[in-house]
PDB file of N, CA and C in Angstrom:
ATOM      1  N   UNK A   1       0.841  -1.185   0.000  1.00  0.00           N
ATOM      2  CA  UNK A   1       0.000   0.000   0.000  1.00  0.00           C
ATOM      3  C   UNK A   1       0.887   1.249   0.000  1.00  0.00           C
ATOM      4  N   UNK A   2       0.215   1.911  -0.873  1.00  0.00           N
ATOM      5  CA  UNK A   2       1.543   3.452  -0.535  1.00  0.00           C
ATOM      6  C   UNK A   2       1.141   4.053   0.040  1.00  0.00           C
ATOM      7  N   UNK A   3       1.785   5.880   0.645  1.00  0.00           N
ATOM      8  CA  UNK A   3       1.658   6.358   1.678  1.00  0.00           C
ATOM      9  C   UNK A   3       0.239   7.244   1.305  1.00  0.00           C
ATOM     10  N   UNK A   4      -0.027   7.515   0.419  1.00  0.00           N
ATOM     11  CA  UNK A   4      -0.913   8.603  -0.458  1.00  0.00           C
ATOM     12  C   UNK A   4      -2.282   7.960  -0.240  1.00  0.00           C
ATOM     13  N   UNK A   5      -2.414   6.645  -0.527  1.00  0.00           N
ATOM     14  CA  UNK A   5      -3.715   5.827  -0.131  1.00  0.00           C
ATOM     15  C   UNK A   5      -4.334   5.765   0.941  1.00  0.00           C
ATOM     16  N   UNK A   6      -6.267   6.373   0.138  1.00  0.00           N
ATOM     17  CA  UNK A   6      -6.782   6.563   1.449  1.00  0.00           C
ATOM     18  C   UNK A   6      -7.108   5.515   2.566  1.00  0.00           C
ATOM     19  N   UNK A   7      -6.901   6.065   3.554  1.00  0.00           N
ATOM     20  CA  UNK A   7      -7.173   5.045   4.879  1.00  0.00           C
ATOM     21  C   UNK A   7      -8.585   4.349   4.447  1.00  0.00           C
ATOM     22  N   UNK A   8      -9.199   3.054   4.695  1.00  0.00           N
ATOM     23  CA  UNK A   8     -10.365   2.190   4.530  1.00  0.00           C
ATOM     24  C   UNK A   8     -11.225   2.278   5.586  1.00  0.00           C
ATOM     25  N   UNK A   9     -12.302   2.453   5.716  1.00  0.00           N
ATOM     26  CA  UNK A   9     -12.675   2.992   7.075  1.00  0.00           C
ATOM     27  C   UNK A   9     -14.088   2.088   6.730  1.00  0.00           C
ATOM     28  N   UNK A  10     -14.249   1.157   8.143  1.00  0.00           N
ATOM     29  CA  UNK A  10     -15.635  -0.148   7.597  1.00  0.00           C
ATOM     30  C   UNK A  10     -16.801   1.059   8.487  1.00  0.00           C
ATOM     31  N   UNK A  11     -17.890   1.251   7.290  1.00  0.00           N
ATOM     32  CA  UNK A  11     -18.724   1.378   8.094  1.00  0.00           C
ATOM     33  C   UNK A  11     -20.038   0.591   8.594  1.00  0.00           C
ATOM     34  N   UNK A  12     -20.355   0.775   9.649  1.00  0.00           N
ATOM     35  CA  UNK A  12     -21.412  -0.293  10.596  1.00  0.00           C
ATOM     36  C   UNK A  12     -22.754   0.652  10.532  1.00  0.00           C
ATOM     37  N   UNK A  13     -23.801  -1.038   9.867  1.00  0.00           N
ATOM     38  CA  UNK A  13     -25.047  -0.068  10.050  1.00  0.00           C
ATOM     39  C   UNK A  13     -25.530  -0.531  11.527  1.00  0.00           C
ATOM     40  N   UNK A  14     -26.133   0.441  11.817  1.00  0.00           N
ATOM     41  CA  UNK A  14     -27.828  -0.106  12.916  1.00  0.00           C
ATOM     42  C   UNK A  14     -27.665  -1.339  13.094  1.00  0.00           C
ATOM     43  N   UNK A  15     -28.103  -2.000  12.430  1.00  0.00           N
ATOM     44  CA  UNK A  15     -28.823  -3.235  12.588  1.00  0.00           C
ATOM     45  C   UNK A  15     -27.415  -4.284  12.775  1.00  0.00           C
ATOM     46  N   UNK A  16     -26.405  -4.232  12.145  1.00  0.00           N
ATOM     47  CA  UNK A  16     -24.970  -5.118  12.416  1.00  0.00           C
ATOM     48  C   UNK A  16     -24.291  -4.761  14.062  1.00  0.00           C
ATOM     49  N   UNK A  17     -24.533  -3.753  14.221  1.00  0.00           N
ATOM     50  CA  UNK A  17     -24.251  -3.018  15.773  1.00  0.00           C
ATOM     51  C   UNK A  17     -25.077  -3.714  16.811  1.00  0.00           C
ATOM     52  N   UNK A  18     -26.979  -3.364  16.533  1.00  0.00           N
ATOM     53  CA  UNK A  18     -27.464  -3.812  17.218  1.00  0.00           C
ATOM     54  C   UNK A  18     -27.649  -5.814  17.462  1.00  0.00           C
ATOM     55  N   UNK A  19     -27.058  -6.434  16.129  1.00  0.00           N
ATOM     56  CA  UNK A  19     -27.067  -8.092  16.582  1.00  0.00           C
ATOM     57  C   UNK A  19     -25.573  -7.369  17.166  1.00  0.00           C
ATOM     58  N   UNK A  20     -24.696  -7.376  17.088  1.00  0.00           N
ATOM     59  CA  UNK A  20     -23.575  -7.476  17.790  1.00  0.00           C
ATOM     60  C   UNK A  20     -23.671  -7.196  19.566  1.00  0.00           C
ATOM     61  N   UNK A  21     -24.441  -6.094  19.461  1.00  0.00           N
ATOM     62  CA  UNK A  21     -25.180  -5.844  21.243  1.00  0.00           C
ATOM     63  C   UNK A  21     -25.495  -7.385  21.673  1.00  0.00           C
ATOM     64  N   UNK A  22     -26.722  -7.862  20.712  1.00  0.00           N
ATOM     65  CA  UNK A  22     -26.864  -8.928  21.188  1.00  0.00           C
ATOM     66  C   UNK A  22     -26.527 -10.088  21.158  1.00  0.00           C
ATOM     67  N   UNK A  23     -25.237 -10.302  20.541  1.00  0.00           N
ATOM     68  CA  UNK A  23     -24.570 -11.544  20.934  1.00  0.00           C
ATOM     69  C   UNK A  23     -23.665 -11.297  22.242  1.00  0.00           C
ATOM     70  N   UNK A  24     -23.120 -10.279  22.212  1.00  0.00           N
ATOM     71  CA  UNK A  24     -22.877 -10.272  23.290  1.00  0.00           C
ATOM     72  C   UNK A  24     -23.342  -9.582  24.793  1.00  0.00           C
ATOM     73  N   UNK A  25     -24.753  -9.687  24.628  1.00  0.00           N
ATOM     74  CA  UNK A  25     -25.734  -9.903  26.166  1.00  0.00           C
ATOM     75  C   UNK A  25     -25.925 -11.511  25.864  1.00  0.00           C
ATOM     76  N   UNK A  26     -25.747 -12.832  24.762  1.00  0.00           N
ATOM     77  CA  UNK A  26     -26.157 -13.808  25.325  1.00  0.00           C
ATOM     78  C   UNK A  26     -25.189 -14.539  25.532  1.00  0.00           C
ATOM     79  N   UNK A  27     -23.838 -14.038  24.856  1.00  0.00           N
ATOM     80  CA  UNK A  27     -21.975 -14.597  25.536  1.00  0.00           C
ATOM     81  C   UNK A  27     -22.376 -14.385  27.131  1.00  0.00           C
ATOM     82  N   UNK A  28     -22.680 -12.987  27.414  1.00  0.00           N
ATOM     83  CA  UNK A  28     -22.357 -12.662  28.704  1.00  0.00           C
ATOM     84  C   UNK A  28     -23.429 -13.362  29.674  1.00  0.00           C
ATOM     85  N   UNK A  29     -24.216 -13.975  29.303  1.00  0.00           N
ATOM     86  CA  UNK A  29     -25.529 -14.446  30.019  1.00  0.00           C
ATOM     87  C   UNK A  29     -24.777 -15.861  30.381  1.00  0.00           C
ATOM     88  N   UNK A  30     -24.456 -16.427  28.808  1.00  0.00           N
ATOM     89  CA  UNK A  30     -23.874 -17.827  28.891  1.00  0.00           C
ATOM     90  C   UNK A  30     -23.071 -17.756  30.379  1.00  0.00           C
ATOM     91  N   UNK A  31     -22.275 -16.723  30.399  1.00  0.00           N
ATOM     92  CA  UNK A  31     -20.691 -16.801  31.112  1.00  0.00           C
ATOM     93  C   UNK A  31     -21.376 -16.750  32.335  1.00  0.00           C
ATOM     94  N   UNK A  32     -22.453 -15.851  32.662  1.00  0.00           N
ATOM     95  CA  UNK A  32     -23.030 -16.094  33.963  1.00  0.00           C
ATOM     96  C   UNK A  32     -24.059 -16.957  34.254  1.00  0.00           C
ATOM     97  N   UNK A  33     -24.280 -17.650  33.334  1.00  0.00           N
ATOM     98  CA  UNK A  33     -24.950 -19.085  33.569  1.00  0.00           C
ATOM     99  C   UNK A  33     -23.803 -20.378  34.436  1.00  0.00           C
ATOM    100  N   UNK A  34     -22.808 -20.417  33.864  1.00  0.00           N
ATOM    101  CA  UNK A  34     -22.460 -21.320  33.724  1.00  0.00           C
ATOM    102  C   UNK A  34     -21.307 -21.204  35.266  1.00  0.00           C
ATOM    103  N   UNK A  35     -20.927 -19.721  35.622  1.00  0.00           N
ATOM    104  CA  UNK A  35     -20.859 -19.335  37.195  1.00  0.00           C
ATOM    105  C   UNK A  35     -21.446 -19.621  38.228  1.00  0.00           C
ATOM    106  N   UNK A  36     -23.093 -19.318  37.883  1.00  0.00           N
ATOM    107  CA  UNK A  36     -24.033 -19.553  38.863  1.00  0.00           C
ATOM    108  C   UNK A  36     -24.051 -21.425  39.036  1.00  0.00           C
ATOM    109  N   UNK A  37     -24.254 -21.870  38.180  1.00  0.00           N
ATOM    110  CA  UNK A  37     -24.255 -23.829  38.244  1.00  0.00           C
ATOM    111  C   UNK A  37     -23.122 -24.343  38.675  1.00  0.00           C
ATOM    112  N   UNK A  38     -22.111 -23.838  38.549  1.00  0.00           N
ATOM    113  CA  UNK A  38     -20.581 -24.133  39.754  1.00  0.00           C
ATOM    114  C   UNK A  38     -20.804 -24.409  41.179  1.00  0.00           C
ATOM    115  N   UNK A  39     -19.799 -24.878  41.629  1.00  0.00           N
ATOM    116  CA  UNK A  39     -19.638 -24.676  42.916  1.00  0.00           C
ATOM    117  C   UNK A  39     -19.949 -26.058  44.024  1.00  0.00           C
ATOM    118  N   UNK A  40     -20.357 -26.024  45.216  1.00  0.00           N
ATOM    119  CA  UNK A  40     -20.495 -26.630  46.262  1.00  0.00           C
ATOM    120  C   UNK A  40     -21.636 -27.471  45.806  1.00  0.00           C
ATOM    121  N   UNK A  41     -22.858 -26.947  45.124  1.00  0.00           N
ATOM    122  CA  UNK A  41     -24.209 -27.634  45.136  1.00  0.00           C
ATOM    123  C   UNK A  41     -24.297 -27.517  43.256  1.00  0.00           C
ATOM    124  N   UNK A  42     -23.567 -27.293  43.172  1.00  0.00           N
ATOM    125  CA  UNK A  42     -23.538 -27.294  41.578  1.00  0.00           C
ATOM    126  C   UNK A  42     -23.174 -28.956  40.465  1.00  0.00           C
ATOM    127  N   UNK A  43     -23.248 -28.780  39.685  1.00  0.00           N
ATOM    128  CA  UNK A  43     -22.926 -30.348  39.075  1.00  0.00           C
ATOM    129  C   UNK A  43     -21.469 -30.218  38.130  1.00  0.00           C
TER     130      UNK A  43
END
């Protein structure tokens, strides 16, 4: 690439943003699922 070339810049609509929100509220759900079932009385 030479120095003169413009920078590439990705743009994000709405809707790619908002699934991305929600994969990660159900990563983060997973991760606290799988915290809460641990432990002493857990399996």
């Amino acid at each position: 690439m030479t120095k003169n070339a413009p920078a590439r810049r990705v743009r994000r609509s709405a809707h790619s943003a908002g699934a991305e929100r929600k994969n990660a509220a159900a990563a983060l759900q997973r991760a606290l699922d799988r915290r809460d079932n641990g432990g002493a009385t857990g399996h």
